[in-house]
Protein backbone atom coordinates (compact mmCIF):
# COMPACT_ATOMS: atom_id res chain seq x y z
CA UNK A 1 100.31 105.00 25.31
CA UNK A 2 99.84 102.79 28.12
CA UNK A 3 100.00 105.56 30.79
CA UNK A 4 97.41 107.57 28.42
CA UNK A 5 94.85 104.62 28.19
CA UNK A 6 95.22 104.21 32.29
CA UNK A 7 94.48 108.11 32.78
CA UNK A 8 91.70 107.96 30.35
CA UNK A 9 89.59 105.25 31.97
CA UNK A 10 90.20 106.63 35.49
CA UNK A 11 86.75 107.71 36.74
CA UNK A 12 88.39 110.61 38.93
CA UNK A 13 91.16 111.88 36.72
CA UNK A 14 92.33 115.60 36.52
CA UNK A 15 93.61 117.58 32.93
CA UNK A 16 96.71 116.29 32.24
CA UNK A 17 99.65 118.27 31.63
CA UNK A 18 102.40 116.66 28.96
CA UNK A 19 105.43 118.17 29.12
CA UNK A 20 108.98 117.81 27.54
CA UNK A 21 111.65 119.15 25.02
CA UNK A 22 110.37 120.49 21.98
CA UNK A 23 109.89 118.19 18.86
CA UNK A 24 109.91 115.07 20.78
CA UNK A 25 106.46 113.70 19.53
CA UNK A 26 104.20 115.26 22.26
CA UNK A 27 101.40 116.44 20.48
CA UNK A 28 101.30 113.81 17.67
CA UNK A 29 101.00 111.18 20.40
CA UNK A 30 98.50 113.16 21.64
CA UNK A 31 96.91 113.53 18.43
CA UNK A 32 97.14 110.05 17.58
CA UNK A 33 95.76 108.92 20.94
CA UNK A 34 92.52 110.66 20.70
CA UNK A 35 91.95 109.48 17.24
CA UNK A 36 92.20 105.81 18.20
CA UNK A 37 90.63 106.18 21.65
CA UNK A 38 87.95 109.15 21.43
CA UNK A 39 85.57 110.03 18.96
CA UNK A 40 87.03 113.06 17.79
CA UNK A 41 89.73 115.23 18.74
CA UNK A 42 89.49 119.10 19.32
CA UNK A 43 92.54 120.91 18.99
CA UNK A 44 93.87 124.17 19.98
CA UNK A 45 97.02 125.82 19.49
CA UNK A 46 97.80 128.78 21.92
CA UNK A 47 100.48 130.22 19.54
CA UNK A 48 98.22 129.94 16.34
CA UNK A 49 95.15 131.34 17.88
CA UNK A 50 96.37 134.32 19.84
CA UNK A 51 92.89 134.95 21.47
CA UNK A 52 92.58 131.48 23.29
CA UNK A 53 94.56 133.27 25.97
CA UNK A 54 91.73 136.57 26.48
CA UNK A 55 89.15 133.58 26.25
CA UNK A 56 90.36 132.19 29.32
CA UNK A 57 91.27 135.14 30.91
CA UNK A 58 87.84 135.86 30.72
CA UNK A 59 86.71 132.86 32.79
CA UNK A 60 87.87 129.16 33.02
CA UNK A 61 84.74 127.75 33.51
CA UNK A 62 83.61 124.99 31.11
CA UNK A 63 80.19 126.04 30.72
CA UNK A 64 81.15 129.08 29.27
CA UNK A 65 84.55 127.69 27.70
CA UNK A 66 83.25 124.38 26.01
CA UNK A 67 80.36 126.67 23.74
CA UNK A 68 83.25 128.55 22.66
CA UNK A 69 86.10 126.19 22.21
CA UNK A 70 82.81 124.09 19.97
CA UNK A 71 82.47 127.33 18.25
CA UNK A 72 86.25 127.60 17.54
CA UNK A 73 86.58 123.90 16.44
CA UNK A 74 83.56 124.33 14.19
CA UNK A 75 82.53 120.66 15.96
CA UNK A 76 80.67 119.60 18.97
CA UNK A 77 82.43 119.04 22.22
CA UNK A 78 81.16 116.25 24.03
CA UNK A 79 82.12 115.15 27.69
CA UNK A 80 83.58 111.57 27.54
CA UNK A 81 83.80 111.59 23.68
CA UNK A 82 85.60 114.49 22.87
CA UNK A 83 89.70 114.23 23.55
CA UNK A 84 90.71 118.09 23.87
CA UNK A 85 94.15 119.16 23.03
CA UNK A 86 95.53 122.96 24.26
CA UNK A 87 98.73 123.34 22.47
CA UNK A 88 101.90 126.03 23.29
CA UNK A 89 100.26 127.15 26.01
CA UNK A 90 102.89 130.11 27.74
CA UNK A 91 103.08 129.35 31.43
CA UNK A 92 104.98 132.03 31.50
CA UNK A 93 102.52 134.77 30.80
CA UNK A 94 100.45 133.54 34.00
CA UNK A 95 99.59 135.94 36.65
């Protein structure tokens, strides 16, 4: 968790991108890091919700993502408060 508390108070950090084998603990940690460090959590599962992938097709910008990723969460999504979470996402269906 150390690593995750270091990337979340860096003013000029990027997305982060967890990988590893499957089952290992990934997205609990995840999970469980946003609870303790951020005010809520949105989460998003790529194999669950089929459609996340046309969304951002669509466009990736997050003025038109974050109104529907709020929408999709049924919560607000608030910059600096909000800990996002895009689960199973299929590199291999990129272009």
């Amino acid at each position: 968790m150390m690593f995750l508390k270091s990337w979340k108070s860096n003013p000029y950090r990027k997305p982060l991108i967890l990988q590893g084998a499957r089952q290992v603990g990934k997205t609990y940690t995840l999970l469980e890091f946003g609870r303790i460090h951020y005010e809520n959590v949105a989460y998003f599962n790529f194999e669950t919700h089929p459609k996340l992938a046309e969304t951002f097709a669509e466009n990736i910008q997050p003025d038109y993502l974050i109104p529907i990723l709020s929408h999709l969460a049924n919560q607000s999504i608030i910059k600096e408060k909000t800990l996002i979470i895009f689960d199973e996402y299929n590199y291999a269906n990129e272009p």
